[in-house]
PDB file of N, CA and C in Angstrom:
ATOM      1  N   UNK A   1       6.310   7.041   8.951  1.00  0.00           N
ATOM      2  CA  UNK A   1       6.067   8.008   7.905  1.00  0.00           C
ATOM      3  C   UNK A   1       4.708   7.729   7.276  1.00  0.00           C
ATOM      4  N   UNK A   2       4.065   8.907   7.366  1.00  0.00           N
ATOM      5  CA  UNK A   2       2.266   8.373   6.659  1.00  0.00           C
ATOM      6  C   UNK A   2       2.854   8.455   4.642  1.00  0.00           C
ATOM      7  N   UNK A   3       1.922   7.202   4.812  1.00  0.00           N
ATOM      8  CA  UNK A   3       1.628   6.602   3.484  1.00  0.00           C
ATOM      9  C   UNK A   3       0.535   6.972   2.514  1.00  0.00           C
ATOM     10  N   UNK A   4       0.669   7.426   0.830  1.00  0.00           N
ATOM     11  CA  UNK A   4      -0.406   7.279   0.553  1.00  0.00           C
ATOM     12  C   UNK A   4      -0.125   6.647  -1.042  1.00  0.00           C
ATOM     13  N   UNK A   5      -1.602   5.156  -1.121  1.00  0.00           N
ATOM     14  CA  UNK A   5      -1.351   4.942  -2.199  1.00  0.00           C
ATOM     15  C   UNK A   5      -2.416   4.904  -2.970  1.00  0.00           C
ATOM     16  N   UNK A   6      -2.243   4.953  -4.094  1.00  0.00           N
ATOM     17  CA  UNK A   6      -3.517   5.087  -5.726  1.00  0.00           C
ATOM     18  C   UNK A   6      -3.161   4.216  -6.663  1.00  0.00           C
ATOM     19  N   UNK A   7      -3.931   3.496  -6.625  1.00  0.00           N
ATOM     20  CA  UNK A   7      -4.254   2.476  -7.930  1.00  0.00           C
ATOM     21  C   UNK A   7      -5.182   3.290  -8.701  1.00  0.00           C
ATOM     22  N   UNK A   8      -4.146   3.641  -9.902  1.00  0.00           N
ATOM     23  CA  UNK A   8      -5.277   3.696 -11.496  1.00  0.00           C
ATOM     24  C   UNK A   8      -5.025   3.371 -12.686  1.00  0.00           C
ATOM     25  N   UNK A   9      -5.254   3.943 -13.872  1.00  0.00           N
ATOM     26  CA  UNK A   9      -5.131   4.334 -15.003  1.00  0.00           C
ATOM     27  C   UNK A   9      -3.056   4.607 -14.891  1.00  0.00           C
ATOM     28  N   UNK A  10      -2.694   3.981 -15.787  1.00  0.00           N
ATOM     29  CA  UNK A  10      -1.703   4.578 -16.517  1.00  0.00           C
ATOM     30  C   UNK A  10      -1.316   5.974 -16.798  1.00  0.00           C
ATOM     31  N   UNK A  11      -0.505   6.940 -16.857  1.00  0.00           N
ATOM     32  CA  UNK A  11      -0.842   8.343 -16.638  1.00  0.00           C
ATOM     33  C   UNK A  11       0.871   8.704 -16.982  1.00  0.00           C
ATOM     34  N   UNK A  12       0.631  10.042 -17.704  1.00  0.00           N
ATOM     35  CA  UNK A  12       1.989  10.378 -18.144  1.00  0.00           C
ATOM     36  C   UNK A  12       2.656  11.451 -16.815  1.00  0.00           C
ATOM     37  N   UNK A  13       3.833  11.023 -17.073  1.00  0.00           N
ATOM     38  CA  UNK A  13       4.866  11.752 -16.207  1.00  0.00           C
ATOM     39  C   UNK A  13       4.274  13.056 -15.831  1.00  0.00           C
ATOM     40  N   UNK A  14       3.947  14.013 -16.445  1.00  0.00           N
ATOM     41  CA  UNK A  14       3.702  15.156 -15.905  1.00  0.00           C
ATOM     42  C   UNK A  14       2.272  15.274 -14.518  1.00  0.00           C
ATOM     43  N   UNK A  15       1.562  14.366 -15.360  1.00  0.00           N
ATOM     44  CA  UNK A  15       0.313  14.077 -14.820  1.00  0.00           C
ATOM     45  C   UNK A  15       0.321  13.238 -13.255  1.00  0.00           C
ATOM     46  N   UNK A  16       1.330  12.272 -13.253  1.00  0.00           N
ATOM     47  CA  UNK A  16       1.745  11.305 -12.225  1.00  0.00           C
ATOM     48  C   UNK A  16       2.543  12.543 -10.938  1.00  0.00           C
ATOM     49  N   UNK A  17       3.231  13.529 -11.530  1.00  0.00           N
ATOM     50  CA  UNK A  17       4.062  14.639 -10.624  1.00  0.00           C
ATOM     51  C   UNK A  17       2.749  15.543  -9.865  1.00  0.00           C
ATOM     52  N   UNK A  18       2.090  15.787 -10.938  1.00  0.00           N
ATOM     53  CA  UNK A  18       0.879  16.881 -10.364  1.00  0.00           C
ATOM     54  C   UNK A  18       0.060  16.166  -8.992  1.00  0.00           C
ATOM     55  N   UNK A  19      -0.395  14.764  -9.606  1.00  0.00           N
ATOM     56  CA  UNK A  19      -1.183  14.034  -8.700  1.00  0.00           C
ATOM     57  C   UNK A  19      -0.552  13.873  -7.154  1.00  0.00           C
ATOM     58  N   UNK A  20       0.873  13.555  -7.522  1.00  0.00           N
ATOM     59  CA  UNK A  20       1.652  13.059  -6.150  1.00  0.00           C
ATOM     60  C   UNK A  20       1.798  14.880  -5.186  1.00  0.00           C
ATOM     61  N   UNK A  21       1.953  15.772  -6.233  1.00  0.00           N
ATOM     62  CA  UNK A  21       2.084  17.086  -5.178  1.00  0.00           C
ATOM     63  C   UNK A  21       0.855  17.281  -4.920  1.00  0.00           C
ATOM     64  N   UNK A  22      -0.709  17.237  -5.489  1.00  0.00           N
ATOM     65  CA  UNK A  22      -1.951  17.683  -5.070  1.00  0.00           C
ATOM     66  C   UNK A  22      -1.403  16.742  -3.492  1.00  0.00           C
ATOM     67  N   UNK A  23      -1.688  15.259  -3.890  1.00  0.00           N
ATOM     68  CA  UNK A  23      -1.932  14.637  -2.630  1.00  0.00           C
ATOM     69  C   UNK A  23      -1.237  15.014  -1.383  1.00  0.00           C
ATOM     70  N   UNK A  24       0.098  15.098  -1.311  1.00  0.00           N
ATOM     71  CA  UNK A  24       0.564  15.834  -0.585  1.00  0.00           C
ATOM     72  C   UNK A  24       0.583  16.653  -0.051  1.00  0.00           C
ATOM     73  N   UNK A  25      -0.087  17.670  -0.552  1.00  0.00           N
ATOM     74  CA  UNK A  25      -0.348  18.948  -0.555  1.00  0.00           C
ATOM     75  C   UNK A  25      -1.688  18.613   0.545  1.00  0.00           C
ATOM     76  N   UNK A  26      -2.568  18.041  -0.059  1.00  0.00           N
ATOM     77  CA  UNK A  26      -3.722  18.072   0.534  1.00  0.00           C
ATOM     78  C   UNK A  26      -3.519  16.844   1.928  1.00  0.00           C
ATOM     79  N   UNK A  27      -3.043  16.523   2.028  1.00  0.00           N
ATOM     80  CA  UNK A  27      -2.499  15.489   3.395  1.00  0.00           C
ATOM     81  C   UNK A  27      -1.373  15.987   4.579  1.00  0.00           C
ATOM     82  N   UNK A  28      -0.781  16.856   3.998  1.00  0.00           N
ATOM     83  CA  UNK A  28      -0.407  17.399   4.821  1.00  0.00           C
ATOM     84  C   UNK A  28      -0.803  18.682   5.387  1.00  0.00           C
ATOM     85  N   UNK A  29      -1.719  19.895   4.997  1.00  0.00           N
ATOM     86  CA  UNK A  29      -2.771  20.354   5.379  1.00  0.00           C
ATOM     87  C   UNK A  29      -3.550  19.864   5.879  1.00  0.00           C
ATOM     88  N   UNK A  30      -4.116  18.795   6.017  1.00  0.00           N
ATOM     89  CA  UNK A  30      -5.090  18.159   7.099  1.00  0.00           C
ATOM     90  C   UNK A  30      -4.788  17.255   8.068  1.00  0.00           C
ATOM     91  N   UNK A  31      -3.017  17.450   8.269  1.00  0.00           N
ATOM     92  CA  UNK A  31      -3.072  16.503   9.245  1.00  0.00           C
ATOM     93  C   UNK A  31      -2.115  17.692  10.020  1.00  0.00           C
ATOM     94  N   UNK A  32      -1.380  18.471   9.202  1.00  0.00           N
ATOM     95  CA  UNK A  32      -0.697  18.912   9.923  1.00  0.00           C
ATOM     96  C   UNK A  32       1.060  18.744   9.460  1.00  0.00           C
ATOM     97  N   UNK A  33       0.809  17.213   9.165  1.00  0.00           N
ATOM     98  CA  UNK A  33       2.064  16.714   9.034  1.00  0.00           C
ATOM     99  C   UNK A  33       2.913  17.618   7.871  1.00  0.00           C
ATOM    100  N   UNK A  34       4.299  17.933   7.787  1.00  0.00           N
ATOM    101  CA  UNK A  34       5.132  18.464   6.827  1.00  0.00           C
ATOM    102  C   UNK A  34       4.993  17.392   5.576  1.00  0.00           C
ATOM    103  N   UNK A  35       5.020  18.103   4.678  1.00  0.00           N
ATOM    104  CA  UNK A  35       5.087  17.476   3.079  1.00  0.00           C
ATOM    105  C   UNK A  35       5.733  16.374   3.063  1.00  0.00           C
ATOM    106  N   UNK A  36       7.334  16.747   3.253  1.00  0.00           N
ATOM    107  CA  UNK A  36       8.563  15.492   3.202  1.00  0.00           C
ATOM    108  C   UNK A  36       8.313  14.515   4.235  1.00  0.00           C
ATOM    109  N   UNK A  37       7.348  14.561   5.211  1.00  0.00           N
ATOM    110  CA  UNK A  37       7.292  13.051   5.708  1.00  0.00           C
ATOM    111  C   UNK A  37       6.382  12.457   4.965  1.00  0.00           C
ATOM    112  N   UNK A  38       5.425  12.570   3.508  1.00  0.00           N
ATOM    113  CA  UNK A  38       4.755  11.559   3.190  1.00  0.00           C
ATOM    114  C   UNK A  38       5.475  11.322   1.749  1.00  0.00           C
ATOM    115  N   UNK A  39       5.064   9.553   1.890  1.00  0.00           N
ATOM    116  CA  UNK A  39       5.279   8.814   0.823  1.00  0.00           C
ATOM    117  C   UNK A  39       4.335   8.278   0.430  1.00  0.00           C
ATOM    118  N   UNK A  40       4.424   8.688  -1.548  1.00  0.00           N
ATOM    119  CA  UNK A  40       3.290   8.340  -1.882  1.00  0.00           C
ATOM    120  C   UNK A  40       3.491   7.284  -3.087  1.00  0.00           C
ATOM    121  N   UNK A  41       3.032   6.083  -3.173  1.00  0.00           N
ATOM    122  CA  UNK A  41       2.952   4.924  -4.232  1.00  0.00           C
ATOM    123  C   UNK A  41       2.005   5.262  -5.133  1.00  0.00           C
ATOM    124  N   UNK A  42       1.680   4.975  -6.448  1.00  0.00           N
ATOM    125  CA  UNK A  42       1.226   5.073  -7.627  1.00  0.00           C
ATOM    126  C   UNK A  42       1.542   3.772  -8.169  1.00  0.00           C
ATOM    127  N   UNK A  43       0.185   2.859  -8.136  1.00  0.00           N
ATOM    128  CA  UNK A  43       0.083   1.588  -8.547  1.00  0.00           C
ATOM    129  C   UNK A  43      -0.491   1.634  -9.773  1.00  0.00           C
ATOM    130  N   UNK A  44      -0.337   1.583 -11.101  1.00  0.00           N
ATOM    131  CA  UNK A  44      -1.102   1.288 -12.126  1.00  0.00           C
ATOM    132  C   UNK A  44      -1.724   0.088 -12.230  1.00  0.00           C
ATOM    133  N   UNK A  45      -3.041  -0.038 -12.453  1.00  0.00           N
ATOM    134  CA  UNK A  45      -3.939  -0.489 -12.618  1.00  0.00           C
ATOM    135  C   UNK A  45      -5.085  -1.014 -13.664  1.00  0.00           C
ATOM    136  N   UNK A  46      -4.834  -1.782 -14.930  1.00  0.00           N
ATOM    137  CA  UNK A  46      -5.518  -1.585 -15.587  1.00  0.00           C
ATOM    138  C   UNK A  46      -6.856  -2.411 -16.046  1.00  0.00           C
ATOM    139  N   UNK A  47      -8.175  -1.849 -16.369  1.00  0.00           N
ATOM    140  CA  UNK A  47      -9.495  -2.416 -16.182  1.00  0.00           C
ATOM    141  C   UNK A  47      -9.779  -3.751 -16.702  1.00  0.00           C
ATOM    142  N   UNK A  48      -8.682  -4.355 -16.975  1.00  0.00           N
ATOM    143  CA  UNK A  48      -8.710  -6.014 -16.999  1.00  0.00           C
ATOM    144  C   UNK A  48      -8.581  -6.698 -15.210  1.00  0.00           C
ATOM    145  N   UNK A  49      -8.131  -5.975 -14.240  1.00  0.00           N
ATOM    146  CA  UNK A  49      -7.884  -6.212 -12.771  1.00  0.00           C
ATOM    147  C   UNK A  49      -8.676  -5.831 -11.907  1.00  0.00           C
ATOM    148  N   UNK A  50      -9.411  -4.900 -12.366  1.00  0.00           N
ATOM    149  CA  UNK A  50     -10.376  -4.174 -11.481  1.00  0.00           C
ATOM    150  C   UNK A  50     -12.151  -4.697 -11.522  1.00  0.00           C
ATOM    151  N   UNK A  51     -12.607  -4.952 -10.771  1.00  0.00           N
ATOM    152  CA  UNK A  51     -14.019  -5.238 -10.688  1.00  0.00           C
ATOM    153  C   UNK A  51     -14.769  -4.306  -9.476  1.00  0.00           C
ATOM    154  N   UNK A  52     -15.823  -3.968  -9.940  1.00  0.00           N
ATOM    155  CA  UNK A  52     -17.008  -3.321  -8.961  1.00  0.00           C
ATOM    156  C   UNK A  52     -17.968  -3.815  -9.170  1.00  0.00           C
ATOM    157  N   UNK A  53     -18.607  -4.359  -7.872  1.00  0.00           N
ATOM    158  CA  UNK A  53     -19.914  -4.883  -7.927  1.00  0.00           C
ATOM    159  C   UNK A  53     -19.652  -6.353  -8.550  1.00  0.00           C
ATOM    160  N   UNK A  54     -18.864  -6.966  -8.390  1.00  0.00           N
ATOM    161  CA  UNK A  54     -18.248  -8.381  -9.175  1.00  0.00           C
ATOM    162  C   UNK A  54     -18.291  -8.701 -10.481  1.00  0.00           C
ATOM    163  N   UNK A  55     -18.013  -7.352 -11.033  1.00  0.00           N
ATOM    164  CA  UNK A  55     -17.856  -7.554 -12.322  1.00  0.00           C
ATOM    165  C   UNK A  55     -16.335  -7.027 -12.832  1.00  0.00           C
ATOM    166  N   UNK A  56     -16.005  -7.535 -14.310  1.00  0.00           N
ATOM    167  CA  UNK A  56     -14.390  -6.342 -14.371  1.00  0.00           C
ATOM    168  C   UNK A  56     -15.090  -5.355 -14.828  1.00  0.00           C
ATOM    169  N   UNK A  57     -14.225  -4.450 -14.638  1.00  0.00           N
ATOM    170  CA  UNK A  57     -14.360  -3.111 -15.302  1.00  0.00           C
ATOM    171  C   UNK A  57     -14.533  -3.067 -17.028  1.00  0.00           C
ATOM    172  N   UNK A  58     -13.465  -3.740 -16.989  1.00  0.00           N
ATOM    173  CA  UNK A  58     -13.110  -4.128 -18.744  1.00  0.00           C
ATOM    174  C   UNK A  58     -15.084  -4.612 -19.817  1.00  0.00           C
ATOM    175  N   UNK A  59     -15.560  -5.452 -18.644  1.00  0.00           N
ATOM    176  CA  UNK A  59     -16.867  -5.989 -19.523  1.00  0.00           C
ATOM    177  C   UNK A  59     -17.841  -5.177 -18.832  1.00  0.00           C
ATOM    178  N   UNK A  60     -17.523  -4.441 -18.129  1.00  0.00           N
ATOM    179  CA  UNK A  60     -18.559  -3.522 -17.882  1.00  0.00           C
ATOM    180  C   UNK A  60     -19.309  -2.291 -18.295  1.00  0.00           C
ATOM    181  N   UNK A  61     -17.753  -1.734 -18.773  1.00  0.00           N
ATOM    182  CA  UNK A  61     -18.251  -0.672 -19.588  1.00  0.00           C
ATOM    183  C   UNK A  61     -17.463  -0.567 -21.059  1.00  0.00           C
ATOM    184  N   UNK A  62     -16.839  -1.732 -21.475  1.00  0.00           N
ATOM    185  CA  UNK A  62     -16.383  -1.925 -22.565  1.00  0.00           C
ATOM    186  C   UNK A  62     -14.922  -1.634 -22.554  1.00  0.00           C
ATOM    187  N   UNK A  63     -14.178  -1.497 -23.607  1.00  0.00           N
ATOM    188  CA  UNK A  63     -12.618  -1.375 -23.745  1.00  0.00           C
ATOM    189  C   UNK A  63     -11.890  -0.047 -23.514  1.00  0.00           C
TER     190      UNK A  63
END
């Protein structure tokens, strides 16, 4: 079963539903595959964990 996962931001219920049907939506149009074979994870993530460019996020662009 194709997989898809997103690490971000914290995000309210309604917002977390929209995201998981866009993706879907848009993954299974480009592959072909039917909707109900993908599963999709939603990892929250917050900018104390994350670094770009070897820095955190958190001291990078502030709180």
């Amino acid at each position: 079963m194709p997989t898809i996962m997103f690490y971000g931001p914290e995000m309210q219920k309604e917002k977390r539903k929209k995201l998981v049907d866009d993706f879907t939506k848009a993954a299974s149009e480009a592959t072909g595959i039917d909707r109900s074979a993908f599963v999709v994870y939603l990892r929250p993530t917050d900018r104390e964990h994350v670094a770009v460019g070897g820095e955190l996020l958190v001291d990078k662009d502030g709180p």
